[in-house]
C-alpha atoms as a PDB file:
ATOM      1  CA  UNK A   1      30.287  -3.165  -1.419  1.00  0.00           C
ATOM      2  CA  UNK A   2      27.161  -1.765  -0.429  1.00  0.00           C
ATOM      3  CA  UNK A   3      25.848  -2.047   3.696  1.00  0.00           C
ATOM      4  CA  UNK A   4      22.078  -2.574   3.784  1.00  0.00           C
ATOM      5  CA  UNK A   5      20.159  -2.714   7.181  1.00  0.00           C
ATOM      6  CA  UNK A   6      16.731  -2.643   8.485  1.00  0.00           C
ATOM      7  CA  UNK A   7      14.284   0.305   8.013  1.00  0.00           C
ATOM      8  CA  UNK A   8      14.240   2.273  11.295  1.00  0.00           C
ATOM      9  CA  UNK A   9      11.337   4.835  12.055  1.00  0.00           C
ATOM     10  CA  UNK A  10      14.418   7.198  11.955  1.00  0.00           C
ATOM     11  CA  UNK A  11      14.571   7.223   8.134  1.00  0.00           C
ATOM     12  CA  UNK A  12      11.258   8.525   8.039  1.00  0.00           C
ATOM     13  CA  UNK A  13      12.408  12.256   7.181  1.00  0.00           C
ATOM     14  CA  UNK A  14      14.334  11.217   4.689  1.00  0.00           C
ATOM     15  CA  UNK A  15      11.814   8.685   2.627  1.00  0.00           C
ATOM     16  CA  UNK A  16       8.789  11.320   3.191  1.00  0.00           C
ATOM     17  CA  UNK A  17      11.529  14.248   1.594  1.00  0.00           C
ATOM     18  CA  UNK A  18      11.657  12.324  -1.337  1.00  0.00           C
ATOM     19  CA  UNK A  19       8.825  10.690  -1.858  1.00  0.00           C
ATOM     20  CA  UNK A  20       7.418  13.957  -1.716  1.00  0.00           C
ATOM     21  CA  UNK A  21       9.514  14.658  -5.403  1.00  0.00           C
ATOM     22  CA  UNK A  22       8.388  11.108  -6.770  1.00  0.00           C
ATOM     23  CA  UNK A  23       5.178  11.955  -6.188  1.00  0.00           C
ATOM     24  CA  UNK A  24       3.824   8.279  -6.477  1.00  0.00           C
ATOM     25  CA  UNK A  25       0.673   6.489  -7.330  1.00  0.00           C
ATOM     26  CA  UNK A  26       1.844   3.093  -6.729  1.00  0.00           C
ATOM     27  CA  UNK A  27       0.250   1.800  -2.661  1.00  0.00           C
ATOM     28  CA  UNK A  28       4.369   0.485  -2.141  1.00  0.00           C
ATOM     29  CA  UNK A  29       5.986   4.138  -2.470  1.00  0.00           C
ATOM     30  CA  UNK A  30       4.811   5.045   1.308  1.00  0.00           C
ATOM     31  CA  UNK A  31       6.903   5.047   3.908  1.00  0.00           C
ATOM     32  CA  UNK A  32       3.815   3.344   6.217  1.00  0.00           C
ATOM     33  CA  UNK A  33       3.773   0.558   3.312  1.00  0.00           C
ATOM     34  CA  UNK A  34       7.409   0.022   3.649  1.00  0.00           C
ATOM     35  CA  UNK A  35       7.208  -0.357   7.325  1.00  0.00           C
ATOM     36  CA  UNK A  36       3.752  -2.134   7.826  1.00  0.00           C
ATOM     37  CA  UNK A  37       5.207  -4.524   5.348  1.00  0.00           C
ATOM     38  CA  UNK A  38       9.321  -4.974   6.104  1.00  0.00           C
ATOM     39  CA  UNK A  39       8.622  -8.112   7.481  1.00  0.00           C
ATOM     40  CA  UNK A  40       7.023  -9.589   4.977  1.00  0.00           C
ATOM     41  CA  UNK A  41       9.447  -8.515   2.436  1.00  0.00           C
ATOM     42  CA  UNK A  42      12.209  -9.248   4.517  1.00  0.00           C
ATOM     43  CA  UNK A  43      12.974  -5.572   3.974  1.00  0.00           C
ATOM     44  CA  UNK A  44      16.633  -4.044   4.110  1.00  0.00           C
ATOM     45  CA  UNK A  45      17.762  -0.385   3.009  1.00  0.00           C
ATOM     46  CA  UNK A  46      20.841   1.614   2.052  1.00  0.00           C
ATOM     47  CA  UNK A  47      20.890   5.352   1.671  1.00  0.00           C
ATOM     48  CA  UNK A  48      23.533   6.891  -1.042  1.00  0.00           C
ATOM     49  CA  UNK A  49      23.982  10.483   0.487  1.00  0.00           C
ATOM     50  CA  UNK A  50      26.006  11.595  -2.428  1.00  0.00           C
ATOM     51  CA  UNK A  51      22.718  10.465  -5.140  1.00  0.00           C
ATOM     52  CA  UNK A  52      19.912  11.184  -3.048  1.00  0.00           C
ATOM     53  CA  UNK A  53      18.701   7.846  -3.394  1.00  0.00           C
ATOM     54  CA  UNK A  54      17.393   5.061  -1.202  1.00  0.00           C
ATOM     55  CA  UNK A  55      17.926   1.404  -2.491  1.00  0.00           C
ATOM     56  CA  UNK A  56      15.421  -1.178  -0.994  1.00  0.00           C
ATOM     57  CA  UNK A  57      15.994  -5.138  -1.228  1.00  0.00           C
ATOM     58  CA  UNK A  58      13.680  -8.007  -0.305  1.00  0.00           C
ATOM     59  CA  UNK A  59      14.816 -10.742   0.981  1.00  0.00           C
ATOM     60  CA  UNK A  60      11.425 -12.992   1.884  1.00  0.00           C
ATOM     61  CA  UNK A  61      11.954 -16.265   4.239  1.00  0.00           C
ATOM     62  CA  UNK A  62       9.528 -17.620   2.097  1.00  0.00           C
ATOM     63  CA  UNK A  63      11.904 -20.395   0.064  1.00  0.00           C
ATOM     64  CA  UNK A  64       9.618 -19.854  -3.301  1.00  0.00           C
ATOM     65  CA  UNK A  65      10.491 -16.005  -3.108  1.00  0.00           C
ATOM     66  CA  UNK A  66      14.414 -15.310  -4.396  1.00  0.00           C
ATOM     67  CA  UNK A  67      15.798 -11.765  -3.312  1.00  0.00           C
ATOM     68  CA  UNK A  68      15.055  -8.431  -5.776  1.00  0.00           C
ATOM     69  CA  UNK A  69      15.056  -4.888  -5.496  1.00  0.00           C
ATOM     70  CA  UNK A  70      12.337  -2.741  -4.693  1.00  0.00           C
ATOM     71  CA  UNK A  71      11.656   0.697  -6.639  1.00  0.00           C
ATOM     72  CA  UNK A  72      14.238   2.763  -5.638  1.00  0.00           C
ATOM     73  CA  UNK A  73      13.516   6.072  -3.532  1.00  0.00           C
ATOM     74  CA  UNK A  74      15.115   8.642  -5.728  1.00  0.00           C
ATOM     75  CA  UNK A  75      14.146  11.227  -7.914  1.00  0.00           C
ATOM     76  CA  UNK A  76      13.974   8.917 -11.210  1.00  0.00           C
ATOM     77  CA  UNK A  77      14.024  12.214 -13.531  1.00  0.00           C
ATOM     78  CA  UNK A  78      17.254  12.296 -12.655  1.00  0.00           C
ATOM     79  CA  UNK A  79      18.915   9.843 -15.412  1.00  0.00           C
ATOM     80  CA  UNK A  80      22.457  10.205 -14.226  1.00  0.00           C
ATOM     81  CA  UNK A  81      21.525   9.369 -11.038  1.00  0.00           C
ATOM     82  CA  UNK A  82      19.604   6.849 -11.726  1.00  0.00           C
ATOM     83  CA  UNK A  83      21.999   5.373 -13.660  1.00  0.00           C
ATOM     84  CA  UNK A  84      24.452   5.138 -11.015  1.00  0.00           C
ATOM     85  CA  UNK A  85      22.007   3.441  -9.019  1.00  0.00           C
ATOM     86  CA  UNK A  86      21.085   0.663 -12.196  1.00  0.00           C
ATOM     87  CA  UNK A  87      25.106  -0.056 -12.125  1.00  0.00           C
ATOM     88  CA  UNK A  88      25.144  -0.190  -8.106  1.00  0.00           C
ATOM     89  CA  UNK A  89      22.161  -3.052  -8.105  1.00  0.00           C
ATOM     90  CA  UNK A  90      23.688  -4.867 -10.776  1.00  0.00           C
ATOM     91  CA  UNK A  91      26.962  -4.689  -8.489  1.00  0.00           C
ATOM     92  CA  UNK A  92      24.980  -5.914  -5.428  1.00  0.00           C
ATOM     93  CA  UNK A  93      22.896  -8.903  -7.017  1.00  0.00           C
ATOM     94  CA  UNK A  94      26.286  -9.823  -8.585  1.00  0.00           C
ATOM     95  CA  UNK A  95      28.260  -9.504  -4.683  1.00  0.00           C
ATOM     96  CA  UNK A  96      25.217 -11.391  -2.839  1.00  0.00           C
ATOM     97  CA  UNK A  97      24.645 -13.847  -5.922  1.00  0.00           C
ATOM     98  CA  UNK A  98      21.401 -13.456  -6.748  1.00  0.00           C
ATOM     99  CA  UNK A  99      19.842 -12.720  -9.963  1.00  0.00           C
ATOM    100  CA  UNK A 100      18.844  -9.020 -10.616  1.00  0.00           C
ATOM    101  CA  UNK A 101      14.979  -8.641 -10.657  1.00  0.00           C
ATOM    102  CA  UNK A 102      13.019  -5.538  -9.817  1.00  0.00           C
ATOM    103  CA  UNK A 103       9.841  -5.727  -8.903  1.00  0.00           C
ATOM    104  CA  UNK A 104       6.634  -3.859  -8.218  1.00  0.00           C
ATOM    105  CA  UNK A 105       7.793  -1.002 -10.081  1.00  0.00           C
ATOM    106  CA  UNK A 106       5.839   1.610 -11.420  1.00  0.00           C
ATOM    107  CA  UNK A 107       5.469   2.368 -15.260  1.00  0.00           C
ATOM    108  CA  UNK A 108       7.761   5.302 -15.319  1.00  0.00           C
ATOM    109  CA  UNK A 109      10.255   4.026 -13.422  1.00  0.00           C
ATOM    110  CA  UNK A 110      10.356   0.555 -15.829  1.00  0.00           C
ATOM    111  CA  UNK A 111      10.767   2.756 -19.340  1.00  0.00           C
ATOM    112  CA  UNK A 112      13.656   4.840 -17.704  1.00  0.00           C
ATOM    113  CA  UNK A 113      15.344   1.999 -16.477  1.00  0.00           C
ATOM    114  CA  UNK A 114      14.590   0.129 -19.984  1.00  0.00           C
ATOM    115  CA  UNK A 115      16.022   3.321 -21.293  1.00  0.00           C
ATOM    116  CA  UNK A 116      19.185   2.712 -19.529  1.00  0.00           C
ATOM    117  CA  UNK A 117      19.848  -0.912 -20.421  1.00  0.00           C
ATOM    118  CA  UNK A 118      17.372  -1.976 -23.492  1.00  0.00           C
ATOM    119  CA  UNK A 119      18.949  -5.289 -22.573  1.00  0.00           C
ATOM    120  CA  UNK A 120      16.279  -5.714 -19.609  1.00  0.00           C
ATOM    121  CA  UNK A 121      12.563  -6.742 -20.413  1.00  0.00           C
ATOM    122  CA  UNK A 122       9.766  -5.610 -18.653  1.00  0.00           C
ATOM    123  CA  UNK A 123       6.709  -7.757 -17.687  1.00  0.00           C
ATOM    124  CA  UNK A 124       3.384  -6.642 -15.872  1.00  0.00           C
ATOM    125  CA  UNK A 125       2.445  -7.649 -12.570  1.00  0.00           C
ATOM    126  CA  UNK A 126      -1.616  -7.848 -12.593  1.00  0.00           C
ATOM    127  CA  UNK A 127      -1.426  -9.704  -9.183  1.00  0.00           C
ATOM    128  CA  UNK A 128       0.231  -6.406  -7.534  1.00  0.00           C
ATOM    129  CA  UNK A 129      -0.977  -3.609  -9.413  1.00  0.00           C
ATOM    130  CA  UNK A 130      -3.250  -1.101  -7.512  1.00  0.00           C
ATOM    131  CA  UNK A 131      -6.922  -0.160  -8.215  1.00  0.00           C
ATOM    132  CA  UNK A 132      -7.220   3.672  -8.722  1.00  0.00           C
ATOM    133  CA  UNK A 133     -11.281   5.272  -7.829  1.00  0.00           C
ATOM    134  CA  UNK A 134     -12.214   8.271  -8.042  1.00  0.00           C
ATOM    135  CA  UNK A 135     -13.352   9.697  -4.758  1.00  0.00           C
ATOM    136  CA  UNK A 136     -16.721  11.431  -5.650  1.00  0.00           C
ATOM    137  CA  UNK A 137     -17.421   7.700  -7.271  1.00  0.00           C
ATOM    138  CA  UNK A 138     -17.002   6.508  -3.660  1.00  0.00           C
ATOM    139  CA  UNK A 139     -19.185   8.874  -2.095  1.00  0.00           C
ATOM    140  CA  UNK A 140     -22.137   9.101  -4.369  1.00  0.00           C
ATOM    141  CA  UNK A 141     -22.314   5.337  -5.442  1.00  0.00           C
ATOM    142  CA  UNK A 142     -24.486   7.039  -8.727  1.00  0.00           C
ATOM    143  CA  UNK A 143     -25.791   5.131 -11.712  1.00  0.00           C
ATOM    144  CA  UNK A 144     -26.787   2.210 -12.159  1.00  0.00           C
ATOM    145  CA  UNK A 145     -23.610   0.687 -11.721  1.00  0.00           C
ATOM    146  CA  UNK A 146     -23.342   1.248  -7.914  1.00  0.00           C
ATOM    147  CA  UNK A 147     -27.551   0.383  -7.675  1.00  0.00           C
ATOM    148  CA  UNK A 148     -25.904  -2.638  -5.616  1.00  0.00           C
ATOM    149  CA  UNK A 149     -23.889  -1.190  -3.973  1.00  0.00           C
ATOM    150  CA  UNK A 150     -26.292   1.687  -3.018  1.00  0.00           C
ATOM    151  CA  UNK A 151     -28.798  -0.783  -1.412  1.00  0.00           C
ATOM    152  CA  UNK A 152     -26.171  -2.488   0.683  1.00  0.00           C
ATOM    153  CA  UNK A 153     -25.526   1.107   2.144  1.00  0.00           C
ATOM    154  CA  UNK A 154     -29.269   1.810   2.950  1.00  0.00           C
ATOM    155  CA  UNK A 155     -29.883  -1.635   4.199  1.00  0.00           C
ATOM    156  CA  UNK A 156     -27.031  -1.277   6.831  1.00  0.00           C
ATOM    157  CA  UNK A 157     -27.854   2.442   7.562  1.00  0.00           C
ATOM    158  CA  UNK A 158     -31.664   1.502   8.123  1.00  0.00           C
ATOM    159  CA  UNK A 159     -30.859  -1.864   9.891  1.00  0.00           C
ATOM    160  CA  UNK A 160     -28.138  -1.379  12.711  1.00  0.00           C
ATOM    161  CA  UNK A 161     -27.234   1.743  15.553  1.00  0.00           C
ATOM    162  CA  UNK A 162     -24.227   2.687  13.984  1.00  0.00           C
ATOM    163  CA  UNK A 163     -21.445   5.349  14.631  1.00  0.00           C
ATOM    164  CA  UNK A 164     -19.122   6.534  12.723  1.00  0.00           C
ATOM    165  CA  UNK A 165     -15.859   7.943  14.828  1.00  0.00           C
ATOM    166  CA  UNK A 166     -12.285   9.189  13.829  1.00  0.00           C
ATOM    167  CA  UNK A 167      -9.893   7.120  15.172  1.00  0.00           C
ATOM    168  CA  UNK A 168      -7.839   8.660  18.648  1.00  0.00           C
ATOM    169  CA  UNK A 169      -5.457   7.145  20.473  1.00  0.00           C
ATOM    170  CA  UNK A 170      -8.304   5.649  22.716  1.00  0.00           C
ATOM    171  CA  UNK A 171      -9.339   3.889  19.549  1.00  0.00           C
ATOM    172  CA  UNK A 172      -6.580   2.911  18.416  1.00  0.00           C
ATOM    173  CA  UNK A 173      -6.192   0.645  22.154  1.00  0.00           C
ATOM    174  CA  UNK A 174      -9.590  -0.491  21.549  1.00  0.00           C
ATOM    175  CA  UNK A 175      -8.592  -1.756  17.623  1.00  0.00           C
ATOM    176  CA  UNK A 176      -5.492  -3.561  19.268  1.00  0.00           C
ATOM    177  CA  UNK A 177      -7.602  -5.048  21.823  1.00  0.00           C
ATOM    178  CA  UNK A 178     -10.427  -6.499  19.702  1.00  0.00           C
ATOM    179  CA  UNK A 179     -10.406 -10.185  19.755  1.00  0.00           C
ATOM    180  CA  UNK A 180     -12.628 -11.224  17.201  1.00  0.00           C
ATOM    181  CA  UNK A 181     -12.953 -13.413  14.376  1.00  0.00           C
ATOM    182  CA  UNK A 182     -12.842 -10.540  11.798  1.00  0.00           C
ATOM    183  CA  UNK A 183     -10.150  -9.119  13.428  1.00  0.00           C
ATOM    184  CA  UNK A 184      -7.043  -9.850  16.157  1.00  0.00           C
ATOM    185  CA  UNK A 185      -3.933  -8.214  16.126  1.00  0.00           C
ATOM    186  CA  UNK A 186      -3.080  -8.930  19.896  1.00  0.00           C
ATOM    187  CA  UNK A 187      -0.651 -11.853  18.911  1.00  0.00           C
ATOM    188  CA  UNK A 188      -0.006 -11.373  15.326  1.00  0.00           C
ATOM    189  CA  UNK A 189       2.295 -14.135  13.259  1.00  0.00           C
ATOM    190  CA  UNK A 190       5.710 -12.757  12.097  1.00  0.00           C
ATOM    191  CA  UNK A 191       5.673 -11.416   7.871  1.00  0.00           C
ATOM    192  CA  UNK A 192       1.685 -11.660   8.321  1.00  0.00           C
ATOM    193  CA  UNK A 193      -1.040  -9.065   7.638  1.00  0.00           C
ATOM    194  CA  UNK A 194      -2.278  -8.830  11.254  1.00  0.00           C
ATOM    195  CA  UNK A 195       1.493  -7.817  12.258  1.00  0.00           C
ATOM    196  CA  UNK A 196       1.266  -5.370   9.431  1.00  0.00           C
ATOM    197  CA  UNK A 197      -1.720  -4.287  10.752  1.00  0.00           C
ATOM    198  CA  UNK A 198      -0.302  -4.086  14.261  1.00  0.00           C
ATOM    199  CA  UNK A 199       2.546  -2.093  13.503  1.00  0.00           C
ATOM    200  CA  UNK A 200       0.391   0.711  11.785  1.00  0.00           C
ATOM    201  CA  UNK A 201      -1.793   0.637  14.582  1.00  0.00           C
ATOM    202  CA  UNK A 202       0.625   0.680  17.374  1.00  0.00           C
ATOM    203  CA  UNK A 203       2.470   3.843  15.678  1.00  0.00           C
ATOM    204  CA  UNK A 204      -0.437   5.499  14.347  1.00  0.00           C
ATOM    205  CA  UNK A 205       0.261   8.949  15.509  1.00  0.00           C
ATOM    206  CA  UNK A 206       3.954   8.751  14.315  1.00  0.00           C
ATOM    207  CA  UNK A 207       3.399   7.659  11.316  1.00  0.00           C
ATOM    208  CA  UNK A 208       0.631  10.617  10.078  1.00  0.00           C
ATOM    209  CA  UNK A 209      -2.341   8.548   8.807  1.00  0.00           C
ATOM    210  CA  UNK A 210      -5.505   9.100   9.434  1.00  0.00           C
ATOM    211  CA  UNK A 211      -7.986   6.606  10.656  1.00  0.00           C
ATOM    212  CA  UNK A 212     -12.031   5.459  11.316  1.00  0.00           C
ATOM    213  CA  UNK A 213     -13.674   2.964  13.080  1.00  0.00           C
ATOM    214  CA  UNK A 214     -17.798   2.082  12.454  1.00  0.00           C
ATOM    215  CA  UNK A 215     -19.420   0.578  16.040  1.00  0.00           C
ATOM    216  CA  UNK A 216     -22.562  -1.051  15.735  1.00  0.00           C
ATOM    217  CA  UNK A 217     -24.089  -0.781  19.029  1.00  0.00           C
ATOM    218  CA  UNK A 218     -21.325   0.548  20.779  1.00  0.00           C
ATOM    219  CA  UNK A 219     -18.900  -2.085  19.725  1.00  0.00           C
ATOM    220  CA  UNK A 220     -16.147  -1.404  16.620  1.00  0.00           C
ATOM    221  CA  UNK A 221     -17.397  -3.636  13.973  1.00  0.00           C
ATOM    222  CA  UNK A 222     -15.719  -2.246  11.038  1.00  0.00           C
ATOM    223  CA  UNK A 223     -11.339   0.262  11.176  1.00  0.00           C
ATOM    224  CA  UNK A 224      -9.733   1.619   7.934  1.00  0.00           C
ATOM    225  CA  UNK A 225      -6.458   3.563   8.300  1.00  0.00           C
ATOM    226  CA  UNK A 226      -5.295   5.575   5.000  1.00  0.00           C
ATOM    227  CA  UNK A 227      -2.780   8.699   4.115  1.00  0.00           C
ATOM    228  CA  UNK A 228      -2.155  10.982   1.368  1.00  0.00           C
ATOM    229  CA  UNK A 229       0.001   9.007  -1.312  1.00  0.00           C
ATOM    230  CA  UNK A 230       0.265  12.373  -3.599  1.00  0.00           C
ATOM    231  CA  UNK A 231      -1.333  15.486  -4.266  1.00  0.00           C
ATOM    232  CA  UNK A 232      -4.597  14.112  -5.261  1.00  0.00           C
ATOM    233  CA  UNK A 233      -4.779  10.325  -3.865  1.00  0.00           C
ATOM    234  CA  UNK A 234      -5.212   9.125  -1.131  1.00  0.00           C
ATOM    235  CA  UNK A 235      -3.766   4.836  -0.297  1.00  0.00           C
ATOM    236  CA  UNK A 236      -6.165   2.835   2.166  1.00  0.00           C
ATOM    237  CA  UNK A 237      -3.333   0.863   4.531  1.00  0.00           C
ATOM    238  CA  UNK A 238      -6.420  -1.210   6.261  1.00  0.00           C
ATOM    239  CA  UNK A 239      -9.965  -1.626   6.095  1.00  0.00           C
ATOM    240  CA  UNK A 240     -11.507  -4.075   7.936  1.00  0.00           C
ATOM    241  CA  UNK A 241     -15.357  -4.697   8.719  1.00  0.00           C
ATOM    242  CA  UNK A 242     -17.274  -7.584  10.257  1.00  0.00           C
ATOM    243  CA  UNK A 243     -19.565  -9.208   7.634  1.00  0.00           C
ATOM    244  CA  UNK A 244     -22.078 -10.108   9.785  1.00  0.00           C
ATOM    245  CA  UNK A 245     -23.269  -7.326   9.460  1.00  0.00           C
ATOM    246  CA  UNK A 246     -24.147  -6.409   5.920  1.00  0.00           C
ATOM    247  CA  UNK A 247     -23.398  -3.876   4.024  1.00  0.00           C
ATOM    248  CA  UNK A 248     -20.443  -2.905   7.029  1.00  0.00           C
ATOM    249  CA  UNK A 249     -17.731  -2.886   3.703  1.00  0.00           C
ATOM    250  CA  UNK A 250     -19.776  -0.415   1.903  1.00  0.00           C
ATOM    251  CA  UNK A 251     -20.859   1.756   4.719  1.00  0.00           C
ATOM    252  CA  UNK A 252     -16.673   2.314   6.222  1.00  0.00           C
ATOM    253  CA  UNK A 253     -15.701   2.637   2.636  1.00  0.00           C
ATOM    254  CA  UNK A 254     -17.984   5.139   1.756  1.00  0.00           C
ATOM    255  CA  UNK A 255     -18.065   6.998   5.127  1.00  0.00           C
ATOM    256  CA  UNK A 256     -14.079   7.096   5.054  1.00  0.00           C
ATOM    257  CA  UNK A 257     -14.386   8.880   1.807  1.00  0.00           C
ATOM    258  CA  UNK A 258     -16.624  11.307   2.414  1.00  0.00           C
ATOM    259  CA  UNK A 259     -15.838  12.690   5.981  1.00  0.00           C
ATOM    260  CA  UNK A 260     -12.100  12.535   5.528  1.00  0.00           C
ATOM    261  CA  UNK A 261     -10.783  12.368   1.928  1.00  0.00           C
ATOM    262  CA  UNK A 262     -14.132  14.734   0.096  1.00  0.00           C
ATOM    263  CA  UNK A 263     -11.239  16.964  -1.215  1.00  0.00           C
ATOM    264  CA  UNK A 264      -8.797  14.349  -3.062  1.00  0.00           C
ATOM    265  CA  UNK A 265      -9.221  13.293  -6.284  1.00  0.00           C
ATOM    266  CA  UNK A 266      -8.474   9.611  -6.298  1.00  0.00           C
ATOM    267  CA  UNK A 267      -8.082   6.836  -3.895  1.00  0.00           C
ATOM    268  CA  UNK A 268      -5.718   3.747  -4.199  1.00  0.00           C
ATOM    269  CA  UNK A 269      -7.376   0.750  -2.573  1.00  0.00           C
ATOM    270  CA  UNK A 270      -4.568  -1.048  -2.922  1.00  0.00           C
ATOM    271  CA  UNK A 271      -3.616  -4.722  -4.998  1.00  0.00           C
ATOM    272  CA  UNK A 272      -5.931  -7.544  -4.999  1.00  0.00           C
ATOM    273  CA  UNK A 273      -2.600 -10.435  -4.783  1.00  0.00           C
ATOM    274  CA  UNK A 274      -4.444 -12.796  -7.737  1.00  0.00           C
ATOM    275  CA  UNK A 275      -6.953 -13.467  -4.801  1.00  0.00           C
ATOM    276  CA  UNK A 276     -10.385 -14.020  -7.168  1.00  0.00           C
ATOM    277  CA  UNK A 277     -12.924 -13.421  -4.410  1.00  0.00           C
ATOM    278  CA  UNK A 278     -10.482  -9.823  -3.487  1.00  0.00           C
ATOM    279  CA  UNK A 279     -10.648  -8.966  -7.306  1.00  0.00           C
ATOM    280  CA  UNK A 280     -14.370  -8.815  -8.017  1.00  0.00           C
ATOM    281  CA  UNK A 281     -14.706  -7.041  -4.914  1.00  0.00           C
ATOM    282  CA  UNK A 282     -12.466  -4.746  -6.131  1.00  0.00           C
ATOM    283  CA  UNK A 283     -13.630  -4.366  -9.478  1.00  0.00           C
ATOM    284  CA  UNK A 284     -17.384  -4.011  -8.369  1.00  0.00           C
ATOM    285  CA  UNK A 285     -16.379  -0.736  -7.604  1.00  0.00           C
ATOM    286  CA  UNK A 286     -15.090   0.256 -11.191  1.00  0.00           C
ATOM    287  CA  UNK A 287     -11.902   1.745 -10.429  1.00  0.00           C
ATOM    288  CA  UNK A 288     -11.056   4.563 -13.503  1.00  0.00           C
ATOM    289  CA  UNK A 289      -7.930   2.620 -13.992  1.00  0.00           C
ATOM    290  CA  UNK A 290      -4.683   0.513 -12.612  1.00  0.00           C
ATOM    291  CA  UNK A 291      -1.580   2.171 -11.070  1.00  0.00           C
ATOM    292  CA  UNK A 292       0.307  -0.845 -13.307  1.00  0.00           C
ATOM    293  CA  UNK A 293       3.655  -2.100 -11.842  1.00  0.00           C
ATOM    294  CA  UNK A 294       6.087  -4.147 -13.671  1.00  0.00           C
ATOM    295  CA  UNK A 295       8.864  -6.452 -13.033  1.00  0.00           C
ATOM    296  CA  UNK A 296      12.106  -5.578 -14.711  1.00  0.00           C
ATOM    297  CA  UNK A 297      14.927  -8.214 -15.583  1.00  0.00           C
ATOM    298  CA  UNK A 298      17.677  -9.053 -17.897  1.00  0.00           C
ATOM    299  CA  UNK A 299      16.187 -10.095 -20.805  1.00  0.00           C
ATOM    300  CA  UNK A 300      17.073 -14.570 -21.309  1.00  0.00           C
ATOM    301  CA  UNK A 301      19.822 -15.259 -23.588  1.00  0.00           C
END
């Protein structure tokens, strides 16, 4: 039987290696994600040396969540290999008695593993699936579309003395520090987003990502932290902005594009979790389409 653990920052190397072959567009397939998050997910990890492979279970404390796999870390071209790893979960969910479910998985990753057993159904996840932009979108807000949008911007550029700055490790104290209504991290509840948020922050420079705050005045009012997810999109891991100010959203959004990201194609902003206010934000900025996941599951008798 199979020994999971805890993700350490030690198997870093490893996911990044082969992530780098998956080349994902999904927000989960980061290493950050997988850490900011373990918590929440109640996250534990094997690594099969002789397949390449990393296989990731949740096992939330929440009692309405039951345990299921993550999308495993392999390289899912490989059908052998990935078949080995089908038969191993199977195994697992059989040992620990718990029914097999993936979830969050990507559209490529569902059909192969359909492939594999056509006993399994697949079902979309709306709630989790990530909104894709394209970058130039962000930065130009053109068309009438973004005419909203583009006032929002103007308004808060005209209104307030504000500063855009890349985040440094001077920053990043200064994030960790704030204690405000729109944002506290200093004492952050366990498998919650501020501890999430906390743990990206507090290993910033380890981790790669890139990061911004906006000051109004002096003081940070608005911190986004992203990273490249592929070859030609970028994932935002935070973003953050007091509303009091308005138009903060718009301005750190569209500032964070366009001074850091100006040469990617895309940008993954991340799931919108059925929230309904979180959704029309999201879709008032017309993503070109969904990175879709599924769940995957033996089909009912």
């Amino acid at each position: 039987m199979l020994t999971f653990r805890k993700i350490t920052f030690d198997d870093k190397s490893s996911f990044d290696r082969i992530l780098n072959i998956i080349q994902p567009e999904t927000s989960d397939l980061t290493f950050t994600n997988l850490v900011m998050w373990q918590f929440n997910f109640g996250l534990l990890v094997t690594y099969l040396s002789d397949l390449d492979y990393w296989l990731l279970i949740a096992k939330p404390s929440h009692p309405k969540w039951k345990p299921f796999f993550l999308p495993p870390v392999g390289d899912w071209n490989n059908i052998e290999a990935l078949k080995e790893v089908y038969r191993l979960m199977k195994e697992t969910a059989g040992a620990e008695k718990f029914e097999f479910q993936l979830r969050r998985i990507p559209q490529q990753l569902a059909s192969a593993i359909q492939q594999i057993d056509p006993g399994l159904s697949t079902k979309l996840e709306k709630n989790t699936s990530d909104y894709l932009y394209s970058v130039a979108d962000l930065i130009n807000l053109a068309g009438r579309k973004y005419h909203s949008k583009r006032n929002h911007l103007n308004k808060f550029y005209r209104q307030y003395n504000w500063e855009y700055q890349k985040m440094t490790p001077e920053l990043v104290e200064e994030c960790l520090n704030l204690a405000t209504d729109w944002f506290d991290v200093r004492n952050p509840e366990p498998a919650s987003e501020s501890e999430a948020m906390a743990i990206a922050l507090k290993n910033f420079d380890f981790l790669g990502v890139t990061g911004a705050v906006l000051k109004v005045d002096g003081v940070i009012q608005g911190i986004t932290v992203g990273e490249r997810l592929n070859r030609n999109m970028v994932v935002i891991h935070i973003e953050k902005a007091n509303t009091e100010f308005d138009g903060a959203y718009t301005a750190i959004n569209r500032e964070f594009a366009a001074r850091e990201w100006a040469e990617m194609e895309f940008i993954n902003r991340e799931e919108d979790m059925g929230i309904e206010g979180l959704r029309k934000a999201k879709q008032s900025y017309y993503p070109v389409r969904m990175a879709e996941k599924f769940t995957v599951a033996v089909k009912p008798v």
